[in-house]
C-alpha atoms as a PDB file:
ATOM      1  CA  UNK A   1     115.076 -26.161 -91.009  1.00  0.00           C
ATOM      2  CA  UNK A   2     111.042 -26.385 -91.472  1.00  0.00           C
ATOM      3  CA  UNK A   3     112.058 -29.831 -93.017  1.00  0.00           C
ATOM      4  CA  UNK A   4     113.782 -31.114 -90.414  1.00  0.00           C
ATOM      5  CA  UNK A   5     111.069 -29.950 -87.989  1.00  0.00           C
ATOM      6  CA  UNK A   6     108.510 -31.432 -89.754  1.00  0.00           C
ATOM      7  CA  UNK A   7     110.343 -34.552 -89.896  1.00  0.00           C
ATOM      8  CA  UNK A   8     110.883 -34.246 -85.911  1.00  0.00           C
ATOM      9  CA  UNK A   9     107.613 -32.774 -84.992  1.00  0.00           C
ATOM     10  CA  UNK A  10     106.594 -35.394 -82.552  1.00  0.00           C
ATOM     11  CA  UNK A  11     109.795 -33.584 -80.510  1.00  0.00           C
ATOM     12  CA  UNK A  12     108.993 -30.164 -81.780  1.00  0.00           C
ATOM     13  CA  UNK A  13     105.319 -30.538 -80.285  1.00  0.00           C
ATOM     14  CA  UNK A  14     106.887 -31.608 -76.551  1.00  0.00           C
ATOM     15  CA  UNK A  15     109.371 -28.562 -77.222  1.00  0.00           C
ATOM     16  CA  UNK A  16     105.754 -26.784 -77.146  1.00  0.00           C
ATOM     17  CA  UNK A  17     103.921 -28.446 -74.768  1.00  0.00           C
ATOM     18  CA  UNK A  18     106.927 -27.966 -72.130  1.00  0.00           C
ATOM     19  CA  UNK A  19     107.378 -24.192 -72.604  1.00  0.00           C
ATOM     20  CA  UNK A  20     103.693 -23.581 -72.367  1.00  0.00           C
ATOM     21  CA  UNK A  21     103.943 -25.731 -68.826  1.00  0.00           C
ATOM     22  CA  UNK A  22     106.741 -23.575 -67.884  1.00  0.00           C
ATOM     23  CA  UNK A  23     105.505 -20.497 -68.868  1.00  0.00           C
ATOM     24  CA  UNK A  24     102.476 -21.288 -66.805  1.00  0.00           C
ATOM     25  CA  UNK A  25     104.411 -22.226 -63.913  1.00  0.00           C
ATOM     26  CA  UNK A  26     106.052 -18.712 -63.574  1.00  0.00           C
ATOM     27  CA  UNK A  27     102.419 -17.094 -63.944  1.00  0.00           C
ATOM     28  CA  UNK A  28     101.575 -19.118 -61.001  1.00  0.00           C
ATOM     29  CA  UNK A  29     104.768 -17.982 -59.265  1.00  0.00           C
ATOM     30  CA  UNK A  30     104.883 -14.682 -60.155  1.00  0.00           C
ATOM     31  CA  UNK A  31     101.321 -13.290 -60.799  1.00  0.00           C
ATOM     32  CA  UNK A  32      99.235 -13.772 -63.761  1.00  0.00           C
ATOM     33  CA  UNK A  33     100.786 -10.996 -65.688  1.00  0.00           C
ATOM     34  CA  UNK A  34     104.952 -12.206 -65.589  1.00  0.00           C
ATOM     35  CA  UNK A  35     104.965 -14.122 -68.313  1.00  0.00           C
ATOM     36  CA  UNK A  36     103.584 -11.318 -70.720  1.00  0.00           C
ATOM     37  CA  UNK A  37     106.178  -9.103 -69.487  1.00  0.00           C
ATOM     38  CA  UNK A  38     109.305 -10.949 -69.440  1.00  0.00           C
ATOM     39  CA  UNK A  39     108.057 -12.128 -72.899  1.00  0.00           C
ATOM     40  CA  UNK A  40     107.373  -8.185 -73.637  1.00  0.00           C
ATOM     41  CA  UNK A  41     111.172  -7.342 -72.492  1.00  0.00           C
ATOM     42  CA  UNK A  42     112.408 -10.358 -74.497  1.00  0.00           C
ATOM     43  CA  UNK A  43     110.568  -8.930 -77.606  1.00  0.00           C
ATOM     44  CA  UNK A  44     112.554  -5.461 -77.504  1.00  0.00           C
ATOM     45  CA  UNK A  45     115.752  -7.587 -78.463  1.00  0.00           C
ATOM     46  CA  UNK A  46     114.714 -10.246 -79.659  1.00  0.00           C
ATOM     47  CA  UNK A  47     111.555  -9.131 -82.013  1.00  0.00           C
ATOM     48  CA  UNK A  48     111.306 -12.788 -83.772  1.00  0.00           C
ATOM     49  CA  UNK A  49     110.075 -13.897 -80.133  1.00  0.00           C
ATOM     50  CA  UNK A  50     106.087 -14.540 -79.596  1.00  0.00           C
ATOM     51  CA  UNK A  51     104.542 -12.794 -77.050  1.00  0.00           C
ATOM     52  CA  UNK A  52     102.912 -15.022 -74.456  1.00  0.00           C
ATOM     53  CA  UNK A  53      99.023 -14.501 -73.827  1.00  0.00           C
ATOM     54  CA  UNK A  54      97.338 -14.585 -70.536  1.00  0.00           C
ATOM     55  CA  UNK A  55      94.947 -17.172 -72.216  1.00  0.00           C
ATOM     56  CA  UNK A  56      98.024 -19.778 -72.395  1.00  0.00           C
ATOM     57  CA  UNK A  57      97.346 -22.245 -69.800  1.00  0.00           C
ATOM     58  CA  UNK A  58      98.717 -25.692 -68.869  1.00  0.00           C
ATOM     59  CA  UNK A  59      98.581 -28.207 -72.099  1.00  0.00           C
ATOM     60  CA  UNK A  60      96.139 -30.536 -71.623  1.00  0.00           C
ATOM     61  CA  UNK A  61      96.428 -33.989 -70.578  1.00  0.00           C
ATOM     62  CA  UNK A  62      96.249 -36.703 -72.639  1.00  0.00           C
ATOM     63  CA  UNK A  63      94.282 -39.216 -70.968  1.00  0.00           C
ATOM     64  CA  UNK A  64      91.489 -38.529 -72.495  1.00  0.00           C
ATOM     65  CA  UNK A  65      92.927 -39.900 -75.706  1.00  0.00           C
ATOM     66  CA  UNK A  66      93.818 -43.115 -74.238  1.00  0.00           C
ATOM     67  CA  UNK A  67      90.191 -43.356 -72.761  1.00  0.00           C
ATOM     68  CA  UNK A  68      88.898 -42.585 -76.474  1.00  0.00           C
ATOM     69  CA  UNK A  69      90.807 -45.387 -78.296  1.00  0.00           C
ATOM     70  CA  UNK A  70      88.931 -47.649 -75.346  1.00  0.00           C
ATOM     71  CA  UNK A  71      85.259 -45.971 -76.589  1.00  0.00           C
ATOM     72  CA  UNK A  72      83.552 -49.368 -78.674  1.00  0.00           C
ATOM     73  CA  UNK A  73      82.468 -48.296 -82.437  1.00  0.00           C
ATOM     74  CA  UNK A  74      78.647 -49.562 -81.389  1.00  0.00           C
ATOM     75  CA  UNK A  75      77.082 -46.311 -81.080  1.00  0.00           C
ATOM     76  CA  UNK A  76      74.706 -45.371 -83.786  1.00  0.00           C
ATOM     77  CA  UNK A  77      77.657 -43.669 -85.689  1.00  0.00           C
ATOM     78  CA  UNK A  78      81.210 -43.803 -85.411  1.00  0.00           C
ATOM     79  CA  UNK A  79      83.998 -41.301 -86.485  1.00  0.00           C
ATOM     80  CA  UNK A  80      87.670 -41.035 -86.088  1.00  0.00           C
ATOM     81  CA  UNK A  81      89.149 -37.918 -83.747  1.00  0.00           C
ATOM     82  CA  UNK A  82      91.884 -36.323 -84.607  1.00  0.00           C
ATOM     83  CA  UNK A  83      92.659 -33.297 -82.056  1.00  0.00           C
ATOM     84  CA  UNK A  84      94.467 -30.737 -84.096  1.00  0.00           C
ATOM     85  CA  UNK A  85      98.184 -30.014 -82.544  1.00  0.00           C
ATOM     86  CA  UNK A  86      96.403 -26.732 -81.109  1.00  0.00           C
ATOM     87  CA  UNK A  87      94.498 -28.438 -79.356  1.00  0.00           C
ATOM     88  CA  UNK A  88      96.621 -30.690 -77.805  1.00  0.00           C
ATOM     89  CA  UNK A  89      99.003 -27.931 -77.458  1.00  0.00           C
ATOM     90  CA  UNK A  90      96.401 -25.180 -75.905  1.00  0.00           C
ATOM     91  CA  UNK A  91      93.278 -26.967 -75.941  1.00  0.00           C
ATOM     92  CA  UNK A  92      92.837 -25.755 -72.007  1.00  0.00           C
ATOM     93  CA  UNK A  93      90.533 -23.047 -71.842  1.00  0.00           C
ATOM     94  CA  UNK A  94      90.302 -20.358 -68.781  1.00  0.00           C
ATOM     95  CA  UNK A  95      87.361 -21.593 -66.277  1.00  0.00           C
ATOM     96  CA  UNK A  96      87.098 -24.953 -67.441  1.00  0.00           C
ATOM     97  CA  UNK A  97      87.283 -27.983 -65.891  1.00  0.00           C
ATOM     98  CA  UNK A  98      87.919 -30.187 -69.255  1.00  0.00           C
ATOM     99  CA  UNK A  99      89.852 -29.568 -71.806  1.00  0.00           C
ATOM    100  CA  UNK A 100      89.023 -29.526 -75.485  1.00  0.00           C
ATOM    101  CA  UNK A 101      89.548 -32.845 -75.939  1.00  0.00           C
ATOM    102  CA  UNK A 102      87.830 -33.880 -73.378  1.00  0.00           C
ATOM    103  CA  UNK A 103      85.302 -32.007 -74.390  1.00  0.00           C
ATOM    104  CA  UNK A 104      84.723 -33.478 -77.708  1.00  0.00           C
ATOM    105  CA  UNK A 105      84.773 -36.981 -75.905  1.00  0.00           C
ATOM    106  CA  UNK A 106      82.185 -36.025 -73.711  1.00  0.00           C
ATOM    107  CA  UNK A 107      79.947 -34.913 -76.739  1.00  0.00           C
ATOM    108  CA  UNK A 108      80.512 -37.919 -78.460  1.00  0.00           C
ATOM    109  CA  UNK A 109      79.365 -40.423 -75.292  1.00  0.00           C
ATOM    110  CA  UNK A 110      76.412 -38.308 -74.618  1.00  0.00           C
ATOM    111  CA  UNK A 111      75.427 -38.607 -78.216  1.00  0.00           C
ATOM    112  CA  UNK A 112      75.839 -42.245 -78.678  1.00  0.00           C
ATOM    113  CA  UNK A 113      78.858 -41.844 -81.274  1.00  0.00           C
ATOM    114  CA  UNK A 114      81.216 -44.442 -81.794  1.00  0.00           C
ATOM    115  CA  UNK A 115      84.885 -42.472 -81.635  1.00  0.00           C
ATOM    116  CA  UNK A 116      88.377 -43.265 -81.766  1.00  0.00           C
ATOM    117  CA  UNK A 117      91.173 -41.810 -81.922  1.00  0.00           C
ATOM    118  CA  UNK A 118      93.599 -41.338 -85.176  1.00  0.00           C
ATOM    119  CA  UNK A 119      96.658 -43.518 -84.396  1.00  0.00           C
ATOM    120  CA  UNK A 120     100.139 -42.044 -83.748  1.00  0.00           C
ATOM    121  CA  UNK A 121      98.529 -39.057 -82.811  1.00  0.00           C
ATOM    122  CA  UNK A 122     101.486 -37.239 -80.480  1.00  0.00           C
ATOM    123  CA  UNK A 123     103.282 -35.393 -83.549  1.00  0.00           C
ATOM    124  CA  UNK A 124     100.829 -35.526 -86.280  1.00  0.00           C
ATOM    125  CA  UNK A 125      99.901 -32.463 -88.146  1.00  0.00           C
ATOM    126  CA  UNK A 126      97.879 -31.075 -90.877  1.00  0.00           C
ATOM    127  CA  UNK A 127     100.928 -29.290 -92.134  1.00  0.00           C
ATOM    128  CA  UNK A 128      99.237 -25.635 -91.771  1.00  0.00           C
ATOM    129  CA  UNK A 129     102.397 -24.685 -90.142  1.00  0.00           C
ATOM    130  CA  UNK A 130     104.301 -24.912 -93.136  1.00  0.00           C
ATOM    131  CA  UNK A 131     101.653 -24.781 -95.553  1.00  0.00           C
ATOM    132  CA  UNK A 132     100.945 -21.114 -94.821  1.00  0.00           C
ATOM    133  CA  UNK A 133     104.818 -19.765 -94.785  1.00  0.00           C
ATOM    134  CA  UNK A 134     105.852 -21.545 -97.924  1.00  0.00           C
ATOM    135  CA  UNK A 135     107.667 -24.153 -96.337  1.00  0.00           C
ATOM    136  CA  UNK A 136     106.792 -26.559 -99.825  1.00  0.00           C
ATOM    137  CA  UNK A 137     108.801 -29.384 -98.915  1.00  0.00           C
ATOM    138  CA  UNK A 138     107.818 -29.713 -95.257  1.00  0.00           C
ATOM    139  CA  UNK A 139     104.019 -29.511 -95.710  1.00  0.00           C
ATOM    140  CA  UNK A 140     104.363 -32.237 -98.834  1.00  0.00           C
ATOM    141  CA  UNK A 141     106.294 -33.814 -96.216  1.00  0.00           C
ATOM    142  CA  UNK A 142     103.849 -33.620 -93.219  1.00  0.00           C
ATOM    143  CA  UNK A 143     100.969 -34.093 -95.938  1.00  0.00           C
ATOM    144  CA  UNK A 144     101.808 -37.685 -96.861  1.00  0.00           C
ATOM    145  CA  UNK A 145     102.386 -38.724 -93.664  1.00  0.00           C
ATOM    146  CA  UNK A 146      99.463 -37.453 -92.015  1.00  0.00           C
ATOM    147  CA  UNK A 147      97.329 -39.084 -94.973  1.00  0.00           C
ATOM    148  CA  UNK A 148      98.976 -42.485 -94.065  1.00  0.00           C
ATOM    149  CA  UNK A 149      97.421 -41.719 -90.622  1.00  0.00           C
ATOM    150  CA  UNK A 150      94.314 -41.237 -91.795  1.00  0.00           C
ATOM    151  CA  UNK A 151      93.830 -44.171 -94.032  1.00  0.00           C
ATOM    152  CA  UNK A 152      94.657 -46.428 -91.745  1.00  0.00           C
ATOM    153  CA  UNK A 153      92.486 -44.640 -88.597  1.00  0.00           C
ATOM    154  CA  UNK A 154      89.554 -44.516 -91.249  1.00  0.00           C
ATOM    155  CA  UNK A 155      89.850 -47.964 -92.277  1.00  0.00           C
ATOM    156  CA  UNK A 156      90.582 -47.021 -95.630  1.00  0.00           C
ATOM    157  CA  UNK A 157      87.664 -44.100 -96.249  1.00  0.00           C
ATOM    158  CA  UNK A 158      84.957 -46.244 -93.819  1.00  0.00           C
ATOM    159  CA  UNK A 159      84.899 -43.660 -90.957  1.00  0.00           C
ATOM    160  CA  UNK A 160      85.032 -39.725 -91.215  1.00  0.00           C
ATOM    161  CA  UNK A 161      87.644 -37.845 -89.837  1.00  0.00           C
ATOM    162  CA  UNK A 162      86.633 -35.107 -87.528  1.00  0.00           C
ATOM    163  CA  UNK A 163      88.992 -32.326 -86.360  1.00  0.00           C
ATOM    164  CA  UNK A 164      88.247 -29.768 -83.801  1.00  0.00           C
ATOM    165  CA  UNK A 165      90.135 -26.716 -85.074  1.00  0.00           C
ATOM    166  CA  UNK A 166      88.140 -25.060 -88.234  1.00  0.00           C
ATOM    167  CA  UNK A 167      91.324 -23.990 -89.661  1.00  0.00           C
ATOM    168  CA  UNK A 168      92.875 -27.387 -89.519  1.00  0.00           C
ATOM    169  CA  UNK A 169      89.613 -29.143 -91.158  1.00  0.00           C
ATOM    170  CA  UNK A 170      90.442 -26.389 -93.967  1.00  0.00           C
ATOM    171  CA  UNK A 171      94.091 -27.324 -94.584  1.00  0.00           C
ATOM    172  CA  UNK A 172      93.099 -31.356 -94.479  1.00  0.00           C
ATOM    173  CA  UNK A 173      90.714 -30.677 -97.535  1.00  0.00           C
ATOM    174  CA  UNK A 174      93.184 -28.169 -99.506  1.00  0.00           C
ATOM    175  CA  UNK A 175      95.841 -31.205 -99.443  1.00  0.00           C
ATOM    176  CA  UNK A 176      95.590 -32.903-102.561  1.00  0.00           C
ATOM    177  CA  UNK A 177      98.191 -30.820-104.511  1.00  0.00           C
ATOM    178  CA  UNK A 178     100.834 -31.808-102.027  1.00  0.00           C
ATOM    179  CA  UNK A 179     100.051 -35.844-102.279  1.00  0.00           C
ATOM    180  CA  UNK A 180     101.775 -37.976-103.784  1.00  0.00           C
ATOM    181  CA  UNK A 181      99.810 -40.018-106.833  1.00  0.00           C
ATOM    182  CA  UNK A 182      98.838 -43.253-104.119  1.00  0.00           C
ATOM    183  CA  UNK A 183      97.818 -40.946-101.325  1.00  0.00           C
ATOM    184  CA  UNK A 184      96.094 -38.842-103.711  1.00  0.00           C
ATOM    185  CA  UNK A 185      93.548 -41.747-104.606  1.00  0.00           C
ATOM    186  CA  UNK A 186      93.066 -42.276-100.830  1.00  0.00           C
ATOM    187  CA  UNK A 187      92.292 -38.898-100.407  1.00  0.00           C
ATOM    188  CA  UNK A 188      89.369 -38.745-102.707  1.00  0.00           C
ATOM    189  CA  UNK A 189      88.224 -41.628-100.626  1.00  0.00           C
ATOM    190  CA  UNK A 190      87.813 -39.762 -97.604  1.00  0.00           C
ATOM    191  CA  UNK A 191      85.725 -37.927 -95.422  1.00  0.00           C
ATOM    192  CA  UNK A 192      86.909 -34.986 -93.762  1.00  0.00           C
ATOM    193  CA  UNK A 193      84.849 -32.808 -91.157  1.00  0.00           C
ATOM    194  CA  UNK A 194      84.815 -29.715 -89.153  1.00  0.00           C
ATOM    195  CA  UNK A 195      83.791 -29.787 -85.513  1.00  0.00           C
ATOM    196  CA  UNK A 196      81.015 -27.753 -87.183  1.00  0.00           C
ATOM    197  CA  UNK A 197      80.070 -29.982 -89.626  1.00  0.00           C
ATOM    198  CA  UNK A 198      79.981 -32.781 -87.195  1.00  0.00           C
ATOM    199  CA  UNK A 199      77.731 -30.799 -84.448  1.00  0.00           C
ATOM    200  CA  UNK A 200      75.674 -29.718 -87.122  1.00  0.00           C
ATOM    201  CA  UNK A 201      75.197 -33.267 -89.031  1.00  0.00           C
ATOM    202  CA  UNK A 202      76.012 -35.419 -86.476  1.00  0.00           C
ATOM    203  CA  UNK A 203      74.959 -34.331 -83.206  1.00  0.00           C
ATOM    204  CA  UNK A 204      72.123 -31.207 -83.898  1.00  0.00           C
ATOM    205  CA  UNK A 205      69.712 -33.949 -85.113  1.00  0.00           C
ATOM    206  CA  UNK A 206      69.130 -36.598 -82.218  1.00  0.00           C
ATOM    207  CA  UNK A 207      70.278 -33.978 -78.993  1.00  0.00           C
ATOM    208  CA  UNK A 208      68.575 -33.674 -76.254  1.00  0.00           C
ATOM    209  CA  UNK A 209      68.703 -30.593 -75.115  1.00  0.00           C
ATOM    210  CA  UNK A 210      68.710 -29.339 -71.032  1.00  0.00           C
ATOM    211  CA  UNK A 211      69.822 -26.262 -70.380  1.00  0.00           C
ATOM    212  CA  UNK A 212      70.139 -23.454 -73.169  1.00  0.00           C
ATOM    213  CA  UNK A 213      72.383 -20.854 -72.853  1.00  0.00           C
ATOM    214  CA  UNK A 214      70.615 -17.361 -72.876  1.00  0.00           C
ATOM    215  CA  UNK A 215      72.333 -14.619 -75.449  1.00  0.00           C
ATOM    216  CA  UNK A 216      75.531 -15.579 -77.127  1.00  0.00           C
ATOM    217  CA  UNK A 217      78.250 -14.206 -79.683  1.00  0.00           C
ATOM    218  CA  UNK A 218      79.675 -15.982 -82.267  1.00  0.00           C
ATOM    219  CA  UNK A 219      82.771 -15.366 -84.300  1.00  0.00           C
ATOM    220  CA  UNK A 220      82.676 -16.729 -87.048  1.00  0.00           C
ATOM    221  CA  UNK A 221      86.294 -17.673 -88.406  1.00  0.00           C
ATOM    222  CA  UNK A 222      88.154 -17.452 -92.001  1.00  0.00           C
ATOM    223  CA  UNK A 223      87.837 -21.389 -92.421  1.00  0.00           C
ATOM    224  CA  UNK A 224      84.129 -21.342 -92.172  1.00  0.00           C
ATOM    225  CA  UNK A 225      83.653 -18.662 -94.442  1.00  0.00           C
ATOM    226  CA  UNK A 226      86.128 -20.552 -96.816  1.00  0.00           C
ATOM    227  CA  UNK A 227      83.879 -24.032 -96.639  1.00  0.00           C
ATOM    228  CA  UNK A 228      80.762 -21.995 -96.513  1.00  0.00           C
ATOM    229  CA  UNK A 229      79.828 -23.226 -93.669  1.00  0.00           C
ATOM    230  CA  UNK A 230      78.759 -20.435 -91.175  1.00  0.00           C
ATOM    231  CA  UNK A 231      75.494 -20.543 -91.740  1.00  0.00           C
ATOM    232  CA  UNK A 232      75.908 -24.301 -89.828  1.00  0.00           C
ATOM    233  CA  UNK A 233      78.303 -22.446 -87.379  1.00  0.00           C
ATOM    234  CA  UNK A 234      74.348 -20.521 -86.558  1.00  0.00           C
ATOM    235  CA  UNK A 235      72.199 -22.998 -86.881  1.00  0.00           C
ATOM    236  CA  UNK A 236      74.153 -24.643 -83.860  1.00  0.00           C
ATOM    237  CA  UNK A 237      74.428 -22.480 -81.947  1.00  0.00           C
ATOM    238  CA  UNK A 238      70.896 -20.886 -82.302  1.00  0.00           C
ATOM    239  CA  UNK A 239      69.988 -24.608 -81.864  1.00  0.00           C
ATOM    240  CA  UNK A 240      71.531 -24.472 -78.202  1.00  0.00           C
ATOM    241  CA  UNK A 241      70.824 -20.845 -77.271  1.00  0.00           C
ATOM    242  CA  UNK A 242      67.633 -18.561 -77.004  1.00  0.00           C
ATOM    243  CA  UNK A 243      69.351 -15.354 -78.890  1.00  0.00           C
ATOM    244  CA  UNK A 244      72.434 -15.511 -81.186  1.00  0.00           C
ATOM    245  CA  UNK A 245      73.942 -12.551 -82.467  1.00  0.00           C
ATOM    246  CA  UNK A 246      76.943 -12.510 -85.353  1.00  0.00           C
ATOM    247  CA  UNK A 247      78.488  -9.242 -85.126  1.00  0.00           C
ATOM    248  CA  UNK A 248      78.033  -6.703 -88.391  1.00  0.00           C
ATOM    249  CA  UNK A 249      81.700  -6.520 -88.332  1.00  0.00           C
ATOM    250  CA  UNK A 250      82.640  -9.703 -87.841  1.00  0.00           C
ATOM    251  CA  UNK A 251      85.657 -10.569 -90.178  1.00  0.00           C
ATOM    252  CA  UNK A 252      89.222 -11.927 -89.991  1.00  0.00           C
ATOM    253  CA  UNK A 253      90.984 -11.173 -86.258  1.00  0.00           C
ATOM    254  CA  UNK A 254      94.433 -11.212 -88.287  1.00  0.00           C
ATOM    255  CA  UNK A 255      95.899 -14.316 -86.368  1.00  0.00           C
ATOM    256  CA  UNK A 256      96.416 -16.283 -89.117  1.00  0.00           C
ATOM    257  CA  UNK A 257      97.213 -18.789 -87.264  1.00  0.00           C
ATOM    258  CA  UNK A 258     100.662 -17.478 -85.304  1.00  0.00           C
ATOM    259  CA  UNK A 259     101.125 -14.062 -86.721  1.00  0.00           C
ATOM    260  CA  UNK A 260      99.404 -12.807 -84.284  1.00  0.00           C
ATOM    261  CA  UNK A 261     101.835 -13.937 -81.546  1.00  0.00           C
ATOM    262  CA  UNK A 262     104.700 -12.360 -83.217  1.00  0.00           C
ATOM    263  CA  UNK A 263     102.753  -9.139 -84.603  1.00  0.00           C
ATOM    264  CA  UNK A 264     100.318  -8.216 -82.366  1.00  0.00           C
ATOM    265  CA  UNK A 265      99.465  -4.956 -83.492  1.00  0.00           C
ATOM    266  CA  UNK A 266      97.997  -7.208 -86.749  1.00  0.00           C
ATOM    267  CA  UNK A 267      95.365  -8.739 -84.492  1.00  0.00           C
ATOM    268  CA  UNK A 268      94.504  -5.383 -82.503  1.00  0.00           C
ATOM    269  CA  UNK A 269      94.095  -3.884 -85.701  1.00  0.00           C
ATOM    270  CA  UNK A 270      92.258  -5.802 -87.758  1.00  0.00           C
ATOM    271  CA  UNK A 271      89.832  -6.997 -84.353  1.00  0.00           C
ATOM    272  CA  UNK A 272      89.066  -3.166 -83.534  1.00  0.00           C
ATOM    273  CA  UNK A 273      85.357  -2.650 -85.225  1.00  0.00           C
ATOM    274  CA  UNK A 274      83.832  -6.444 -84.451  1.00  0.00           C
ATOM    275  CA  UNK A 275      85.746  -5.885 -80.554  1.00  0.00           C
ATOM    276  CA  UNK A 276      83.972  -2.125 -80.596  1.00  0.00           C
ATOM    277  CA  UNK A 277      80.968  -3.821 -81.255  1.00  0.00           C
ATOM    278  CA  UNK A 278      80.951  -6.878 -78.824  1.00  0.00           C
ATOM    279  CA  UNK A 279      82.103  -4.809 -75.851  1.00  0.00           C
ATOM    280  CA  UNK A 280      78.487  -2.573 -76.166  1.00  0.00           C
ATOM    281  CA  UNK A 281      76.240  -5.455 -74.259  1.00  0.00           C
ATOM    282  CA  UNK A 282      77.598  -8.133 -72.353  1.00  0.00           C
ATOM    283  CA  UNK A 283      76.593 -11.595 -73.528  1.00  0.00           C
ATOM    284  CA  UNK A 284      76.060 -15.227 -71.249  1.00  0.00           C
ATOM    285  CA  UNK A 285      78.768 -16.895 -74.284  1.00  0.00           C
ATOM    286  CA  UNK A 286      81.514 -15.810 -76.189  1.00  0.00           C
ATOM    287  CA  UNK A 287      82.243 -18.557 -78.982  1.00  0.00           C
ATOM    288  CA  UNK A 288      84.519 -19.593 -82.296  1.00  0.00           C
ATOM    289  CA  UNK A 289      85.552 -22.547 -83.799  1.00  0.00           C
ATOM    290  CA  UNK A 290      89.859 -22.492 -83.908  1.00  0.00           C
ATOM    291  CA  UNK A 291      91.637 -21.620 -80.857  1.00  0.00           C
ATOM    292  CA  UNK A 292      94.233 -19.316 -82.052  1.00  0.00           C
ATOM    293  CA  UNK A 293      91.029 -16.832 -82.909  1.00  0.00           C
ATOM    294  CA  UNK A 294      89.473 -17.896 -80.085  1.00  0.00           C
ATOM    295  CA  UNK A 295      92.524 -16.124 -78.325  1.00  0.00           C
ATOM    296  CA  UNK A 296      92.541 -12.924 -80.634  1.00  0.00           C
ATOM    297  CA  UNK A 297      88.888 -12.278 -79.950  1.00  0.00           C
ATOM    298  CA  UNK A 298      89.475 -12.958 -75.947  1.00  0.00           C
ATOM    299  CA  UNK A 299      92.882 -10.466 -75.979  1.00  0.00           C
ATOM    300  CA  UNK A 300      90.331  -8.036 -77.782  1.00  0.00           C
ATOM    301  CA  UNK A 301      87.493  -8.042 -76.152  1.00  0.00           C
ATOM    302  CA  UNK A 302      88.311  -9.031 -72.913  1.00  0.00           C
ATOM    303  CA  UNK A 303      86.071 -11.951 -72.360  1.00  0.00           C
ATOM    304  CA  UNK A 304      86.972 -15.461 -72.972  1.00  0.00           C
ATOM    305  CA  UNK A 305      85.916 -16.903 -76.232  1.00  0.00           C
ATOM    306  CA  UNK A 306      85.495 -20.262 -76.008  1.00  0.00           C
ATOM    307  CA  UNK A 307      85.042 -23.661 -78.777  1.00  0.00           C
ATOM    308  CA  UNK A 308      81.375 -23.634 -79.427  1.00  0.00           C
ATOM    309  CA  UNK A 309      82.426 -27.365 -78.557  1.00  0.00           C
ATOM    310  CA  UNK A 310      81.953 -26.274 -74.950  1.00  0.00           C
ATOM    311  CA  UNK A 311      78.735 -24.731 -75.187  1.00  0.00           C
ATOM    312  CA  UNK A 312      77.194 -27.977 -76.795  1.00  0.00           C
ATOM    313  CA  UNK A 313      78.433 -30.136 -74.201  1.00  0.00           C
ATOM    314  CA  UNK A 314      77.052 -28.227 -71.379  1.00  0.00           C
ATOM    315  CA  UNK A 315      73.423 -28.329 -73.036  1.00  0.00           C
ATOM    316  CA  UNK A 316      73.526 -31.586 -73.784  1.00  0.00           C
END
């Protein structure tokens, strides 16, 4: 069954996409609070059933994308975008007007940086899905084919590839094992980055900043602990604010990636001394790096945590 997902995801993604619309639809309809108890009800028989979260919104649009492949590769740097299935699944965030991938365009124009946008990209996957259940066959599966994609959208290892979901970036690098011998070689060839990395490297150096926010919270998420690269995750963000605070508890939220969704309890658990801790002050930003955390940490503390993509375009 994973195999023949993977092998379909292109449908299994508009499967997604669809009951997220409809889902929101019945929010509007019925008050922001239906969804998460018809999906509670649901749960009581049927347990394998993820409950919905009020921070599900409408996917986002893709013209964006289709605006990106038109960007020209003149700017003083150019990079290839690939949007993580997250993203393009719930990449719209409460009380914003663009989307995540929007977003990242934006950056990207304001910064001068040449982007386009991997090829194929409706279905593609960096096989986390299955990667993290066991599914073997599916994620070598959704591993070679995504490396196709990003030979080709690199022009062979020219161009980085930048994703915008930490815990994507993370699975792209682990890949090698799964590769066959050919796609293995390409690999070493290429460049992989975290929306992190990129800000950090990329964008940090030559910004011009306008407005900083004031006093901000960052959560900081498995991934970038994994790549050691929090201390970047900071350095951005105390680049673009006055006061940054990482909480003393800060630590895994217990998503892990969809478990969450299906075991709640793991997430309001394993959030409960960095949430206690967050909720004593109120801060002007709530940010992360990968959405599913993003919504962990928002379902926690009751604020919205946002991409620390977000905050970067508003300053700059």
């Amino acid at each position: 069954m994973a195999l023949t997902v993977a092998r379909n995801f292109r449908t299994a993604e508009s499967l997604a996409r669809f009951g997220l619309k409809t889902g929101a639809a019945i929010n509007k309809v019925f008050g922001k609070n239906a969804m998460l108890r018809l999906t509670s009800m649901v749960r009581r028989m049927i347990p394998s059933i993820p409950l919905w979260s009020n921070q599900f919104s409408f996917p986002p649009d893709f013209s964006a994308l289709i605006h990106g492949r038109q960007l020209n590769r003149e700017g003083k740097s150019n990079i290839v975008y690939f949007p993580a299935c997250i993203s393009r699944a719930m990449g719209t965030y409460p009380g914003k007007k663009k989307n995540i991938i929007e977003t990242f365009i934006s950056i990207c124009e304001k910064s001068g940086i040449g982007v386009t946008v991997l090829s194929d990209i409706k279905g593609s996957c960096c096989g986390q899905i299955f990667s993290s259940k066991g599914f073997k066959e599916a994620y070598g599966y959704t591993a070679n084919k995504i490396m196709d994609q990003l030979w080709r959208s690199s022009m062979e290892g020219v161009y980085p590839i930048v994703m915008d979901v930490s815990s994507c970036a993370f699975t792209l690098r682990k890949m090698r094992p799964a590769l066959s011998a050919e796609n293995q070689r390409r690999f070493d060839n290429l460049i992989v980055l975290d929306s992190v990395e990129f800000l950090h490297d990329m964008v940090v150096p030559s910004a011009n900043v306008g407005i900083k926010k004031g006093d901000i919270v960052l959560h900081p998420v498995c991934s970038l602990e994994k790549m050691k690269t929090s201390e970047k995750f900071f350095n951005v963000a105390k680049h673009f604010a006055h006061s940054v605070t990482i909480p003393k508890y800060s630590g895994c939220c217990g998503m892990a990636g969809d478990r969450g969704f299906l075991f709640p309890e793991l997430t309001g658990s394993a959030t409960n001394h960095e949430a206690s801790e967050v909720r004593e002050k109120k801060y002007d930003g709530y940010y992360s790096s990968t959405r599913t955390c993003e919504i962990a940490m928002s379902e926690a503390v009751s604020q919205n945590y946002e991409s620390i993509l977000y905050m970067v375009d508003e300053a700059i």
